[in-house]
Protein backbone atom coordinates (compact mmCIF):
# COMPACT_ATOMS: atom_id res chain seq x y z
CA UNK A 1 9.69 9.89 15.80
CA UNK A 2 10.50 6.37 14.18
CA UNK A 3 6.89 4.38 13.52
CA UNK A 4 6.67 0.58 12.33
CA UNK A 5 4.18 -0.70 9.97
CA UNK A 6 2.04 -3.08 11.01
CA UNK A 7 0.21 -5.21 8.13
CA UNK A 8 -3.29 -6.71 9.05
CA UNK A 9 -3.56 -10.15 7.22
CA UNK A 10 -6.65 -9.23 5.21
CA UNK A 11 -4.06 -6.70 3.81
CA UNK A 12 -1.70 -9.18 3.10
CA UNK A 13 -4.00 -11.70 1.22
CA UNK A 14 -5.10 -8.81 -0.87
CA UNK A 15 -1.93 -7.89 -1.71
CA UNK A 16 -1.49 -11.39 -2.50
CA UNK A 17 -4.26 -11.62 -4.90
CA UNK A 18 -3.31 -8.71 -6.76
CA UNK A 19 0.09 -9.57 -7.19
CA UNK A 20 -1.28 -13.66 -8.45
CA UNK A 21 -3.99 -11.24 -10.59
CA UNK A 22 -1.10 -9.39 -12.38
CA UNK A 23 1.03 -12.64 -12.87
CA UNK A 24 -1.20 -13.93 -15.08
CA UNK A 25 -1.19 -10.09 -16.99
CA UNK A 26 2.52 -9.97 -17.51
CA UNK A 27 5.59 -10.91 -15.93
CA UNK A 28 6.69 -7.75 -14.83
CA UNK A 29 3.16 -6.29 -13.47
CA UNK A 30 3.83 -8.57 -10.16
CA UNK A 31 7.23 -6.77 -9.60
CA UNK A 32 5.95 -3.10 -10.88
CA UNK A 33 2.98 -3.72 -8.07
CA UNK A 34 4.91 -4.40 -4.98
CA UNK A 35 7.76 -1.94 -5.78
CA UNK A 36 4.84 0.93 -5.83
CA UNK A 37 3.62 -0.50 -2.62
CA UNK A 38 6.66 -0.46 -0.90
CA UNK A 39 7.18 2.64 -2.34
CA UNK A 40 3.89 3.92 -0.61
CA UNK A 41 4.68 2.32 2.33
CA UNK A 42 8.20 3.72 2.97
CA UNK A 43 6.60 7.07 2.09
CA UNK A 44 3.80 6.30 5.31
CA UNK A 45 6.72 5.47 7.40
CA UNK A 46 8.59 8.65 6.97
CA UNK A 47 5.52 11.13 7.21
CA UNK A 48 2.57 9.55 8.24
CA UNK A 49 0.88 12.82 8.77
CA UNK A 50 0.99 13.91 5.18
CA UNK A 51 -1.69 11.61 3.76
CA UNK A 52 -5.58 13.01 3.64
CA UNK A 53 -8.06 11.83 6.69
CA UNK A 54 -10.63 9.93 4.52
CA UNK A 55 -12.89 8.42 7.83
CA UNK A 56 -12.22 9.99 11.39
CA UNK A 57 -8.90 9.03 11.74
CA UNK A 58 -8.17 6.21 9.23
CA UNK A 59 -5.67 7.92 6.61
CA UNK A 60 -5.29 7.00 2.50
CA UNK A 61 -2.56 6.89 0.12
CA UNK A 62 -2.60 5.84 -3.41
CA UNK A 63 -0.23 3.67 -4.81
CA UNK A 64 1.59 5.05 -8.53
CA UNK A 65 0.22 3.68 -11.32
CA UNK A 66 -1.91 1.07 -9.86
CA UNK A 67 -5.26 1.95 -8.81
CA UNK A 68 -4.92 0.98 -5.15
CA UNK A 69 -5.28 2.73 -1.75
CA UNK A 70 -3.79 1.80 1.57
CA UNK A 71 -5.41 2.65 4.42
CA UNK A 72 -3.73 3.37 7.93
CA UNK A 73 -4.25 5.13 11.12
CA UNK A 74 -1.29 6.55 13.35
């Protein structure tokens, strides 16, 4: 079964604010960020399942190297 992410706006301004937060780290934090997100994100698309149940039925994954969780439900 094919799903399709749908990303809440909240998420998006916090993804937003990260990505300005690293900017101002480095130059290539900003691009390192996204790519893990997208990385986790592709990885909830093909087996949403997989991830741990953290509160009833809202799911978790953690992105690499960054210390940051998405949280989804099916």
């Amino acid at each position: 079964m094919a799903y399709n992410l749908i990303i809440k706006t909240l998420a998006e301004q916090d993804i937003t604010q990260a990505v300005e937060w690293y900017a101002q780290q480095s130059e290539q934090l900003p691009e390192q960020l996204i790519a893990a997100i997208d990385y986790s994100l592709e990885s909830i698309k093909k087996n949403p399942q997989h991830y741990q149940r953290r509160y009833g039925e809202v799911r978790i994954v953690f992105t690499q190297r960054f210390s940051y969780g998405i949280y989804y439900t099916i």
